[in-house]
C-alpha atoms as a PDB file:
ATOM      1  CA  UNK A   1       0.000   0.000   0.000  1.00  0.00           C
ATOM      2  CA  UNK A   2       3.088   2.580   0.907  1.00  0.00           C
ATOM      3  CA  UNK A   3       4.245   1.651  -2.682  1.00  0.00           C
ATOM      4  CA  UNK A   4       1.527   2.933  -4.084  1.00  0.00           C
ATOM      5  CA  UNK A   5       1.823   6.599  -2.842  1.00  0.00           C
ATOM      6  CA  UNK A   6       3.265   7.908  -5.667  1.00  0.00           C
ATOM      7  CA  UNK A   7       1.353   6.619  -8.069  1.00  0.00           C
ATOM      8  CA  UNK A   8      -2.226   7.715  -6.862  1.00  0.00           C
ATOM      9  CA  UNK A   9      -1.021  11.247  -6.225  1.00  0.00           C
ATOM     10  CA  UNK A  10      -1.347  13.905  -3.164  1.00  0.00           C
ATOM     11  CA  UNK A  11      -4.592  15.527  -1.831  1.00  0.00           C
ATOM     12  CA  UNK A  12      -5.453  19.430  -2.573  1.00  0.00           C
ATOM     13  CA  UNK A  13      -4.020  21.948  -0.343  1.00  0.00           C
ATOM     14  CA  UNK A  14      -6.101  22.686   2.683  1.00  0.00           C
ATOM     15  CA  UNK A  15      -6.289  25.226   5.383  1.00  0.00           C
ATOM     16  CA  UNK A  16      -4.114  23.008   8.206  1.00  0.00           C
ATOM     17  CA  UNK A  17      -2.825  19.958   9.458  1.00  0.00           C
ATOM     18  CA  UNK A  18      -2.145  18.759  12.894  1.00  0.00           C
ATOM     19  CA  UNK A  19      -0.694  15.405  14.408  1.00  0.00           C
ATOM     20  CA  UNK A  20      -1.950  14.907  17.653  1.00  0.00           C
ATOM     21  CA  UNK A  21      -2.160  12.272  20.478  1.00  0.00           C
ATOM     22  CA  UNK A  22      -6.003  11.703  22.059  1.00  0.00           C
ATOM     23  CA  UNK A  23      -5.863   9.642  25.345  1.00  0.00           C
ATOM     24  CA  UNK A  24      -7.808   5.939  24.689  1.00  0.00           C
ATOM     25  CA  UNK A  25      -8.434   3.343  27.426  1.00  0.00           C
ATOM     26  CA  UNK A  26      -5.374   1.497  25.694  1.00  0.00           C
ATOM     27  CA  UNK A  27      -3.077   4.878  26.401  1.00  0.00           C
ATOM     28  CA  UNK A  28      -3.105   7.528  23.983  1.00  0.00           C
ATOM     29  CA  UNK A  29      -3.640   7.104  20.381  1.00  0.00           C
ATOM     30  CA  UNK A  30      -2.123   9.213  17.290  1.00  0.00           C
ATOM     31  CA  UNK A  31      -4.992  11.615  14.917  1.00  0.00           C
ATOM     32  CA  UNK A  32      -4.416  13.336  12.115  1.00  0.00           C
ATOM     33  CA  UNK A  33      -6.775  16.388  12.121  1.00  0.00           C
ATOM     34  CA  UNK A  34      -6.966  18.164   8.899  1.00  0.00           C
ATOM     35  CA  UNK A  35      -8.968  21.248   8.351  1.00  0.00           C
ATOM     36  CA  UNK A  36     -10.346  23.345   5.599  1.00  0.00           C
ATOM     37  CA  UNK A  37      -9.685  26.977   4.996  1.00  0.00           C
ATOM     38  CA  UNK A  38     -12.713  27.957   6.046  1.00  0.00           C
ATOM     39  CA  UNK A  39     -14.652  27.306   9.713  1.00  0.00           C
ATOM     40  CA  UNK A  40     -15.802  23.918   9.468  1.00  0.00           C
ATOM     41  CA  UNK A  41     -19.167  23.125   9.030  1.00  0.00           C
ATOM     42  CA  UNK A  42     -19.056  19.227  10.631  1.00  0.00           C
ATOM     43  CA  UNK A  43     -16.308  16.853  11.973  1.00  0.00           C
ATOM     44  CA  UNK A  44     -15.123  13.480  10.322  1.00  0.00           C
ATOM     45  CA  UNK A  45     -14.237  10.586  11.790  1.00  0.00           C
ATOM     46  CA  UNK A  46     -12.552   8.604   8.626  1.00  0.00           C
ATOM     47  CA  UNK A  47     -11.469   5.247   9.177  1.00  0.00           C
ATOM     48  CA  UNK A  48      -8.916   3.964   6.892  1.00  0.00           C
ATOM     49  CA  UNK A  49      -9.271   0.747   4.890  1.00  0.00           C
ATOM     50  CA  UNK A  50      -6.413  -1.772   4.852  1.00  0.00           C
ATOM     51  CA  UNK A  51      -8.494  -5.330   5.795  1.00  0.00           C
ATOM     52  CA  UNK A  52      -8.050  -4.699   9.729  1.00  0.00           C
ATOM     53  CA  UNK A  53      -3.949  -4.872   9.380  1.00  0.00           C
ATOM     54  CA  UNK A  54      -2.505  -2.802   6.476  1.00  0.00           C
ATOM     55  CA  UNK A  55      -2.398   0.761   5.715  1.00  0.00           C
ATOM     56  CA  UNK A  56      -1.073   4.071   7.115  1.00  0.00           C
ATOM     57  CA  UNK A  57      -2.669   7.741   7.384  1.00  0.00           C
ATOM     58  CA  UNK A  58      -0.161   8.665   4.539  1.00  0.00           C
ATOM     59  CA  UNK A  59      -1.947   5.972   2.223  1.00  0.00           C
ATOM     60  CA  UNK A  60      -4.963   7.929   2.425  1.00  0.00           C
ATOM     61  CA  UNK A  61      -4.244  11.280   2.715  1.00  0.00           C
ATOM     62  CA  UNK A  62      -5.271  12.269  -0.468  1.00  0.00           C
ATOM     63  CA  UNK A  63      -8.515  11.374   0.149  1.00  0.00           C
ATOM     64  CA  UNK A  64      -9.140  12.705   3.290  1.00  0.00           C
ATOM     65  CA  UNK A  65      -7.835  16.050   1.699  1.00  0.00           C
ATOM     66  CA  UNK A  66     -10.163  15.503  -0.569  1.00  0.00           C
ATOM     67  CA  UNK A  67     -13.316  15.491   1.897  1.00  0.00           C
ATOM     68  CA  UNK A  68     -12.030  18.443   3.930  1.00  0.00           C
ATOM     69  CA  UNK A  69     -12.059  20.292   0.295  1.00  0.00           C
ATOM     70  CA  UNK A  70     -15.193  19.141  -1.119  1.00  0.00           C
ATOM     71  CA  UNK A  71     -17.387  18.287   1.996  1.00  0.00           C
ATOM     72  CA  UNK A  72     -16.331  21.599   3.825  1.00  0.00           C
ATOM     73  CA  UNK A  73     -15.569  19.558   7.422  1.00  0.00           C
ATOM     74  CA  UNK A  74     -12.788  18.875   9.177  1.00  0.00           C
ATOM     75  CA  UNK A  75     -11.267  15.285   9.198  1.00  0.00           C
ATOM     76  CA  UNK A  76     -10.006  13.662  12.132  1.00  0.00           C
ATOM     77  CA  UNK A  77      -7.964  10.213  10.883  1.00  0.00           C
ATOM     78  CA  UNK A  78      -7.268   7.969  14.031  1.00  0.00           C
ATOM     79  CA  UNK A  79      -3.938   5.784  13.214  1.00  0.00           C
ATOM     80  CA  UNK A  80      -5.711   2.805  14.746  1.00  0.00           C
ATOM     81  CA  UNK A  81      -4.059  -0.212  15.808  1.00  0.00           C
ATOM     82  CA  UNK A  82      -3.673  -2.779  12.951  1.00  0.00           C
ATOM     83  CA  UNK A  83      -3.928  -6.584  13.341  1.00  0.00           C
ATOM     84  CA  UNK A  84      -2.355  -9.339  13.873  1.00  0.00           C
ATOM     85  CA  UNK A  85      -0.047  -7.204  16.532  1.00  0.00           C
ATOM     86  CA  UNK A  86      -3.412  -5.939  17.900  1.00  0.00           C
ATOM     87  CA  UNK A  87      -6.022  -8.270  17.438  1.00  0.00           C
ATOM     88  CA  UNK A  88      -9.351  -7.686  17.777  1.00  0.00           C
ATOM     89  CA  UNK A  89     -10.998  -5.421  19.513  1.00  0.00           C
ATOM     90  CA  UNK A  90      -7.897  -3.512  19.508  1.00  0.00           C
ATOM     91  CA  UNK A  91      -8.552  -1.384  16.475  1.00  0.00           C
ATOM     92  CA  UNK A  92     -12.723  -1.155  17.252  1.00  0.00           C
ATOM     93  CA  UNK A  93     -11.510   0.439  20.687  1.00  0.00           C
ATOM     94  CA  UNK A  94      -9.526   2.773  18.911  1.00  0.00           C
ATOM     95  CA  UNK A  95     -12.622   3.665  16.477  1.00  0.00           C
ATOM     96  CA  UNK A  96     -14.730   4.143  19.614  1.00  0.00           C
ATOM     97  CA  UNK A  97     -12.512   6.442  21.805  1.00  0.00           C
ATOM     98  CA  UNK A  98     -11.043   8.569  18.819  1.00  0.00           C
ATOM     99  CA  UNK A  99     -15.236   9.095  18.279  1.00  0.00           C
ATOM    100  CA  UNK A 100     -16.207   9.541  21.758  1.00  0.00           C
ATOM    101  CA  UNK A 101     -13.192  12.135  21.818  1.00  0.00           C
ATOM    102  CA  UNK A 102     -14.639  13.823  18.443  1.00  0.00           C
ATOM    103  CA  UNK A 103     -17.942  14.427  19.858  1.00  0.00           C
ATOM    104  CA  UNK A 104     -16.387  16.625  22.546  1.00  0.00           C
ATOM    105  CA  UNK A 105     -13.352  18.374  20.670  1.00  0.00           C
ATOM    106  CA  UNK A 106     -13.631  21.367  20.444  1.00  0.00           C
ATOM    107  CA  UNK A 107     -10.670  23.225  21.551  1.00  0.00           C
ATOM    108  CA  UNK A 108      -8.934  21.863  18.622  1.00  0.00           C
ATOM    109  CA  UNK A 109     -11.593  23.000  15.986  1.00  0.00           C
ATOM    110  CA  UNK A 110     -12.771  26.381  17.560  1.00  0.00           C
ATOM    111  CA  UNK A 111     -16.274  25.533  17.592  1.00  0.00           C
ATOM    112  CA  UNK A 112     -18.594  24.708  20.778  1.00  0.00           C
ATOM    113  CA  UNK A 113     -20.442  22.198  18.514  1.00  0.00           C
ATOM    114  CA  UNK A 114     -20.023  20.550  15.034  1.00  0.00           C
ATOM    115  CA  UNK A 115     -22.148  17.635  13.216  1.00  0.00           C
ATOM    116  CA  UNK A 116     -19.947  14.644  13.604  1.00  0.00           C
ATOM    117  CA  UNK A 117     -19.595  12.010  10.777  1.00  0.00           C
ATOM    118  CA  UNK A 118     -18.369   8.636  10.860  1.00  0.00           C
ATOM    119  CA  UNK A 119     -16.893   7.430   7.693  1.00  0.00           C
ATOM    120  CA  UNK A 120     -14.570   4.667   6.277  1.00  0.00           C
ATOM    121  CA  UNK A 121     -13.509   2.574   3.260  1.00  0.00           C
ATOM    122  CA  UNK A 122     -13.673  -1.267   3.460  1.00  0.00           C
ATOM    123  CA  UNK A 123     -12.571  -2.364   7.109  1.00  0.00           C
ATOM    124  CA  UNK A 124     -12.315   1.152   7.858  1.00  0.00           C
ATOM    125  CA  UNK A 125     -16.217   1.384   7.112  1.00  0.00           C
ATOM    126  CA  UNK A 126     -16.683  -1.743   9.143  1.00  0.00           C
ATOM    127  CA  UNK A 127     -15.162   0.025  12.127  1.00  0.00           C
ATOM    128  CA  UNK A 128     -17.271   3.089  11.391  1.00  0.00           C
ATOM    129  CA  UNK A 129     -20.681   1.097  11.030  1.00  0.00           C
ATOM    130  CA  UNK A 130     -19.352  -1.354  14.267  1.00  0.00           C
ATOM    131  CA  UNK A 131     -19.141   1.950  16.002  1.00  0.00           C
ATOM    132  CA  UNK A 132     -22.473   3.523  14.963  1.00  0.00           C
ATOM    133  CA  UNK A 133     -23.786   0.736  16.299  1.00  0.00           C
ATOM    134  CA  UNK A 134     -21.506  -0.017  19.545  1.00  0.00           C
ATOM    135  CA  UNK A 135     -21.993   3.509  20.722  1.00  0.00           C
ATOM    136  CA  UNK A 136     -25.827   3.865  19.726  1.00  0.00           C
ATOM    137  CA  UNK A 137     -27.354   6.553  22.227  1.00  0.00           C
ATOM    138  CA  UNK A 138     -24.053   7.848  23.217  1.00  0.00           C
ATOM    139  CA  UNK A 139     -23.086   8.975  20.447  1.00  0.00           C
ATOM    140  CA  UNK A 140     -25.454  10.789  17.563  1.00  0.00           C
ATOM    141  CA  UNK A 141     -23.337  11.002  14.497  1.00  0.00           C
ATOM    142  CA  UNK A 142     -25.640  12.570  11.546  1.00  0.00           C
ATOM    143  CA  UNK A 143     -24.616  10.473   9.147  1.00  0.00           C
ATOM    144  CA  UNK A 144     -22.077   7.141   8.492  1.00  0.00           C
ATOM    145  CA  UNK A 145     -20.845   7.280   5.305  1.00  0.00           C
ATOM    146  CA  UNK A 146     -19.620   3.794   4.600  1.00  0.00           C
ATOM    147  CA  UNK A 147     -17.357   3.122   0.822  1.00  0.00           C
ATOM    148  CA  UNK A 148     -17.071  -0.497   0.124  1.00  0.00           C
ATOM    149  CA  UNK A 149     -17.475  -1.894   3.646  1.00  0.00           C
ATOM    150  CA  UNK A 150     -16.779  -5.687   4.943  1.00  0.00           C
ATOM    151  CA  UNK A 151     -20.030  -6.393   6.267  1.00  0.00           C
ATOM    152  CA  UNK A 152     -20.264 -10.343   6.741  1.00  0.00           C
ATOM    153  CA  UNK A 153     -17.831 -13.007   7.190  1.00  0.00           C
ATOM    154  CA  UNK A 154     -19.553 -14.935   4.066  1.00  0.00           C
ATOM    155  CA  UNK A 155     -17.429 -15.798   1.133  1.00  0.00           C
ATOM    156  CA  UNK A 156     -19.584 -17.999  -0.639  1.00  0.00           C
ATOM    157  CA  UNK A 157     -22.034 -14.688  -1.678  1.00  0.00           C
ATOM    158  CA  UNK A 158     -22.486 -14.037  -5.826  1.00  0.00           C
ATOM    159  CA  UNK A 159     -19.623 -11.457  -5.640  1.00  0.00           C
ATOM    160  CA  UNK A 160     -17.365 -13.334  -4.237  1.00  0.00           C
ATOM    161  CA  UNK A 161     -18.091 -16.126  -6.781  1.00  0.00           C
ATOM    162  CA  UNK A 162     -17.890 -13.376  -9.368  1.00  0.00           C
ATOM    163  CA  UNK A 163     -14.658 -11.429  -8.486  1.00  0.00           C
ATOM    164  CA  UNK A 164     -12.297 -13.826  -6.132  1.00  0.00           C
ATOM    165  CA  UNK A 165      -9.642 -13.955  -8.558  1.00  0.00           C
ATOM    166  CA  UNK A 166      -8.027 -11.810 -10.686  1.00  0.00           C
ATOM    167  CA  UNK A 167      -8.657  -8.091  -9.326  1.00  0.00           C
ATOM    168  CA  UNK A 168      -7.541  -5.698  -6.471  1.00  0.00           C
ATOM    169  CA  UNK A 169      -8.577  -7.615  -3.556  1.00  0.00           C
ATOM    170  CA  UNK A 170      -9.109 -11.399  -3.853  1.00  0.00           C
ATOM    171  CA  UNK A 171     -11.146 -14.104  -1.827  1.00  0.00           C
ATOM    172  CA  UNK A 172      -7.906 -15.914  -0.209  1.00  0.00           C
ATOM    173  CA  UNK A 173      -6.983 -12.036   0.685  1.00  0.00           C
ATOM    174  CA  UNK A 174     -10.467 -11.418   2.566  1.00  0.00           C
ATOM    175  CA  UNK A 175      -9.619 -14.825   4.371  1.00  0.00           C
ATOM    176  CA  UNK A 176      -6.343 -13.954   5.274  1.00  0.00           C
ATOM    177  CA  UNK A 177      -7.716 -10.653   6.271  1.00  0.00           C
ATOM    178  CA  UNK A 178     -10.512 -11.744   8.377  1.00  0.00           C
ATOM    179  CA  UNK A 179      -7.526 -14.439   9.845  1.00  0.00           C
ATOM    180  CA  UNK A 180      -5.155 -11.691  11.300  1.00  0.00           C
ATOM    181  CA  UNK A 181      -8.247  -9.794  12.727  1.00  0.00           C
ATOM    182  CA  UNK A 182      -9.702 -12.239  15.249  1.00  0.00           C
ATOM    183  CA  UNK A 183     -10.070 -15.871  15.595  1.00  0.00           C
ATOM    184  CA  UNK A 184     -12.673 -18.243  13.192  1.00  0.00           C
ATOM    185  CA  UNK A 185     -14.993 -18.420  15.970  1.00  0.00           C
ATOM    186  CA  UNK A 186     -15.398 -14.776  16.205  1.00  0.00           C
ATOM    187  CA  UNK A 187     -16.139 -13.905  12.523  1.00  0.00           C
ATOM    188  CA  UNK A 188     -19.678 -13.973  13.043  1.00  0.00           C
ATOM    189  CA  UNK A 189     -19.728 -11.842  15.691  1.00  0.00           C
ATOM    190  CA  UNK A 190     -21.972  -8.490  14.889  1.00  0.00           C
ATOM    191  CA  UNK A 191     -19.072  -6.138  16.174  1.00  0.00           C
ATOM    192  CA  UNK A 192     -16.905  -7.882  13.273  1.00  0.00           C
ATOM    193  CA  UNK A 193     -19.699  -8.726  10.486  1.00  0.00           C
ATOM    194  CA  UNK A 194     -22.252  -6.080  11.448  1.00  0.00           C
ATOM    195  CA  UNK A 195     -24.549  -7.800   8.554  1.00  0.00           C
ATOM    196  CA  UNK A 196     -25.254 -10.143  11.491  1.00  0.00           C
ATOM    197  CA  UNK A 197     -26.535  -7.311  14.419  1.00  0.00           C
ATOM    198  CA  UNK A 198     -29.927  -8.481  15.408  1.00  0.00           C
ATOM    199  CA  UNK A 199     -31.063  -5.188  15.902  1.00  0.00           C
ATOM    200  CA  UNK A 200     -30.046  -2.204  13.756  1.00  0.00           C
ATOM    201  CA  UNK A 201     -32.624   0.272  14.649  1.00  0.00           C
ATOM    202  CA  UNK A 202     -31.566   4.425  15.405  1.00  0.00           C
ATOM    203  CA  UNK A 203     -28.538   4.065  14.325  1.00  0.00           C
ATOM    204  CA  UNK A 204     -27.214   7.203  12.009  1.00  0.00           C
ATOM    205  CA  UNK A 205     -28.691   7.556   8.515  1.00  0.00           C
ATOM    206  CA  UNK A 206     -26.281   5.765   5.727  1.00  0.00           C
ATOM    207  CA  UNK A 207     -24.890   6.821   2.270  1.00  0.00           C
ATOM    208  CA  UNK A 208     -23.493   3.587   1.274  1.00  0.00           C
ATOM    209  CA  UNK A 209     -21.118   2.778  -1.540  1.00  0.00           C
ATOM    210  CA  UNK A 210     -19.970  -0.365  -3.414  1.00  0.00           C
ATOM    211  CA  UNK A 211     -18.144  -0.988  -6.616  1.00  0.00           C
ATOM    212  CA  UNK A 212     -19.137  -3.269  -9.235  1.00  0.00           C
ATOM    213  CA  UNK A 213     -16.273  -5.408  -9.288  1.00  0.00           C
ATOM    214  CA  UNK A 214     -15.986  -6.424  -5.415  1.00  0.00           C
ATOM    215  CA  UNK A 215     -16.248  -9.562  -3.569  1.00  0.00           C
ATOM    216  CA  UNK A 216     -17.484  -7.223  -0.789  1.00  0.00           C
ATOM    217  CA  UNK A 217     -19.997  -5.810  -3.237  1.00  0.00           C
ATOM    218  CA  UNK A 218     -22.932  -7.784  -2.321  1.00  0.00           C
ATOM    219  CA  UNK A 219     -23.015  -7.751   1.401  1.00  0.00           C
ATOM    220  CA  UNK A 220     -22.191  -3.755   1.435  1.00  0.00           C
ATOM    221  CA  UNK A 221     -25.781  -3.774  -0.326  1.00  0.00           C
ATOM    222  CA  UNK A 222     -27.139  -6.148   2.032  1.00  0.00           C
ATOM    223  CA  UNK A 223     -26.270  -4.214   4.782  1.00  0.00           C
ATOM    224  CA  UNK A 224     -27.997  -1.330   3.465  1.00  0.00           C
ATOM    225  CA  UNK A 225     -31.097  -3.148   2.563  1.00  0.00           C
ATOM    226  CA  UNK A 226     -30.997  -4.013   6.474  1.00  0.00           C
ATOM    227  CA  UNK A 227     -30.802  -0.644   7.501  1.00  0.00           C
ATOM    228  CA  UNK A 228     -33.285   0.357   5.435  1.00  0.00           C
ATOM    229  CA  UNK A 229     -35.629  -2.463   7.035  1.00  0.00           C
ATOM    230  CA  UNK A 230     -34.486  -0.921  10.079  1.00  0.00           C
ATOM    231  CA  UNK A 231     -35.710   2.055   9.487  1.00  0.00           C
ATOM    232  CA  UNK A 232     -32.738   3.586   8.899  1.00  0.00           C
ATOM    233  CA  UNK A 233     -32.701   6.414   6.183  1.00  0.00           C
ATOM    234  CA  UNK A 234     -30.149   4.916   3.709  1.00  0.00           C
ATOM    235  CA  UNK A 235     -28.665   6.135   0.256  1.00  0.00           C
ATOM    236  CA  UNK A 236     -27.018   3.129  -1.497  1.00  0.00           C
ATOM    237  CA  UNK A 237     -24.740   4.390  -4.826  1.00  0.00           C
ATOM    238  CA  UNK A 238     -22.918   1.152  -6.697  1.00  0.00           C
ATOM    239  CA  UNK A 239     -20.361   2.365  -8.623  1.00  0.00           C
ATOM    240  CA  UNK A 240     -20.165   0.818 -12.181  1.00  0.00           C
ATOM    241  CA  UNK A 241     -16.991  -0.375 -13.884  1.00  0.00           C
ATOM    242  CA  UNK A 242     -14.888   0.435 -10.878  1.00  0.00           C
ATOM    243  CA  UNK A 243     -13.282  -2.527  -8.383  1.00  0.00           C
ATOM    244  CA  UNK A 244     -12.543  -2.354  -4.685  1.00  0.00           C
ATOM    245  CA  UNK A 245      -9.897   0.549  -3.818  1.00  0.00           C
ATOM    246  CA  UNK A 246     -11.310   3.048  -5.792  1.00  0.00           C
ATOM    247  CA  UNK A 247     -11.491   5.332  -3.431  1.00  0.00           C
ATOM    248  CA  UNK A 248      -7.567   5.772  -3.549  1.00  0.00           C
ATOM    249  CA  UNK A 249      -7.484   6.644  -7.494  1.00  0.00           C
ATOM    250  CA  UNK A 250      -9.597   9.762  -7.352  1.00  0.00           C
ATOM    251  CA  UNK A 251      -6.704  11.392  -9.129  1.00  0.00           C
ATOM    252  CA  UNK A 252      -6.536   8.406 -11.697  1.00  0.00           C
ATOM    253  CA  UNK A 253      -9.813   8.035 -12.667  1.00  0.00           C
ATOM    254  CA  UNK A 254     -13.093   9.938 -13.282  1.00  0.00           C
ATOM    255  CA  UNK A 255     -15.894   7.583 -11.897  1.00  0.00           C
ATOM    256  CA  UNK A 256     -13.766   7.150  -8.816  1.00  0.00           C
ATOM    257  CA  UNK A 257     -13.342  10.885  -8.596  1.00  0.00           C
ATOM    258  CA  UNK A 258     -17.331  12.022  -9.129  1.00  0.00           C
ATOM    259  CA  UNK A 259     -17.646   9.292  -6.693  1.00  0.00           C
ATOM    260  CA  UNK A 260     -15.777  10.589  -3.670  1.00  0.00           C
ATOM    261  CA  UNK A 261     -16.884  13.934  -4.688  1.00  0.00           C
ATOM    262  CA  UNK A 262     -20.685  12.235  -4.064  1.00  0.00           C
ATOM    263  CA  UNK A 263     -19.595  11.417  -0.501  1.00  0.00           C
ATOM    264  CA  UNK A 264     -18.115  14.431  -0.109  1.00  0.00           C
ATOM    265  CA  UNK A 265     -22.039  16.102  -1.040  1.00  0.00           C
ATOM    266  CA  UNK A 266     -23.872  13.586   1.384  1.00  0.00           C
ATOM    267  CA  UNK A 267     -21.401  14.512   3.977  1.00  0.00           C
ATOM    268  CA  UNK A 268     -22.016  18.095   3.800  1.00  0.00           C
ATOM    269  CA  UNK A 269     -25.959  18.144   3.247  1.00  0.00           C
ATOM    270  CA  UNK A 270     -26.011  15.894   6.403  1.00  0.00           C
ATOM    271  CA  UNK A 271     -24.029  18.544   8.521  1.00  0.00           C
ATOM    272  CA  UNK A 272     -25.867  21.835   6.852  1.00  0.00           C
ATOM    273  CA  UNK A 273     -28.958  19.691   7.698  1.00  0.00           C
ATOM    274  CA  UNK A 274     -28.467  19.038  11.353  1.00  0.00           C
ATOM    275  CA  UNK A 275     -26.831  22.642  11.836  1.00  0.00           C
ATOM    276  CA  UNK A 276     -30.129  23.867  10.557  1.00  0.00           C
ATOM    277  CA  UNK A 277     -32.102  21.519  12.982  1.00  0.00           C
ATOM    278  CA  UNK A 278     -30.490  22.656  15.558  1.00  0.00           C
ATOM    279  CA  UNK A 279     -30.734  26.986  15.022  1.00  0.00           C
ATOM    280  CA  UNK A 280     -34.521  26.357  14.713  1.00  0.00           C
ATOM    281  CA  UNK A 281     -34.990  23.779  17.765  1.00  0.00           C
ATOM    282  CA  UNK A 282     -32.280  25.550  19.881  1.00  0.00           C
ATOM    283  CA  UNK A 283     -31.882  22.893  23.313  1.00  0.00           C
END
């Protein structure tokens, strides 16, 4: 993944950058909290993808750029702790307290109150849906915005059939994946394959994204169709022609680009929505 750095290009310049340390029940973890020029309008809590044990902020720092830009929040990026050195819960812990401290910063962003959004690409949306769920009346996050996300421990689905072999992420990866994470008993646990949460009712509304070509494509839309069921307000966008990963070539490739940019959009009506809310019903 550091390899490919060069090749999918930096972020757009934004207003600034900090590295900071938030304390955690584990210790103290390491943010990245970028914001745009401007005062933001909401907060982001994006969760990198990387299958539970791969990937660094610098992998995806172009796209979090790229939300500050477009979407008009900040970002906060939690450099959670990867698998198989931390095993899980480790890196759902880190998801929770780096959100339960981003509902209550607000020395760092000047602001007494912002809309808070939980976001994430592929295990980094499972750890934002896991937490939407996990800290369900705690915290009120207006929106989880969730590209690509593993959603089920299932690899005999259609997609999986369809696009094991020969593309960006394979079957025998997802195993592997799921392998370094936790032990085979604990798969089908909901706070690892949230498809399997008995209950997910009040949790945030969803814009949901897959791509075409995915083995994770089919339970990403399953897990919206169970929101939905739930009662959950839920946008669901697949992405046509792209594979899994696309979300990292937003300066490579249109579709991927528009894409982000659609995020980006939900993001921002979500906070502009809830700021509005709140003016007119004032607590």
């Amino acid at each position: 993944m550091a390899a490919a750095r060069a090749a999918y290009g930096a972020g757009p310049e934004i207003g600034r950058v900090q590295q900071l340390c938030i304390p955690t029940r584990a210790g103290s973890l390491p943010v990245r909290l970028l914001q745009p020029t401007s005062p933001p309008i909401g907060l982001v809590v994006y969760l990198h993808g990387g299958g539970w044990a791969l990937g660094a902020l610098d992998d995806f720092d172009h796209v979090a750029r790229a939300l500050v830009a477009r979407s008009g929040c900040a970002v906060l990026m939690p450099d959670y702790r990867l698998a198989p050195e931390h095993p899980f819960p480790a890196g759902l812990e880190d998801a929770e307290d780096a959100t339960r401290w981003a509902a209550t910063a607000t020395a760092e962003l000047g602001s007494a109150s912002l809309p808070l959004v939980l976001a994430g690409d592929s295990a980094g949306a499972n750890l934002a849906a896991v937490t939407a769920r996990t800290l369900r009346g705690e915290v009120r996050p207006v929106l989880q915005a969730l590209i690509y996300p593993v959603a089920d421990c299932d690899f005999g689905s259609a997609s999986y059939a369809a696009y094991g072999e020969g593309l960006i992420l394979l079957k025998r990866d997802m195993q592997w994946f799921f392998d370094l994470y936790a032990p085979a008993a604990l798969h089908a646990d909901p706070r690892i394959s949230p498809l399997r949460a008995a209950d997910l009712s009040g949790l945030p509304p969803a814009h949901v994204v897959t791509a075409e070509y995915d083995v994770l494509r089919d339970e990403g839309e399953a897990y919206a169709q169970r929101l939905r069921e739930a009662g959950v307000p839920t946008e669901l966008r697949r992405i046509a022609g792209l594979p899994h990963g696309f979300a990292r070539m937003i300066n490579l490739v249109d579709t991927a680009d528009a894409a982000l940019t659609e995020v980006a959009d939900a993001i921002a009506a979500a906070c502009r929505s809830a700021a509005a809310q709140r003016m007119s019903n004032p607590e």
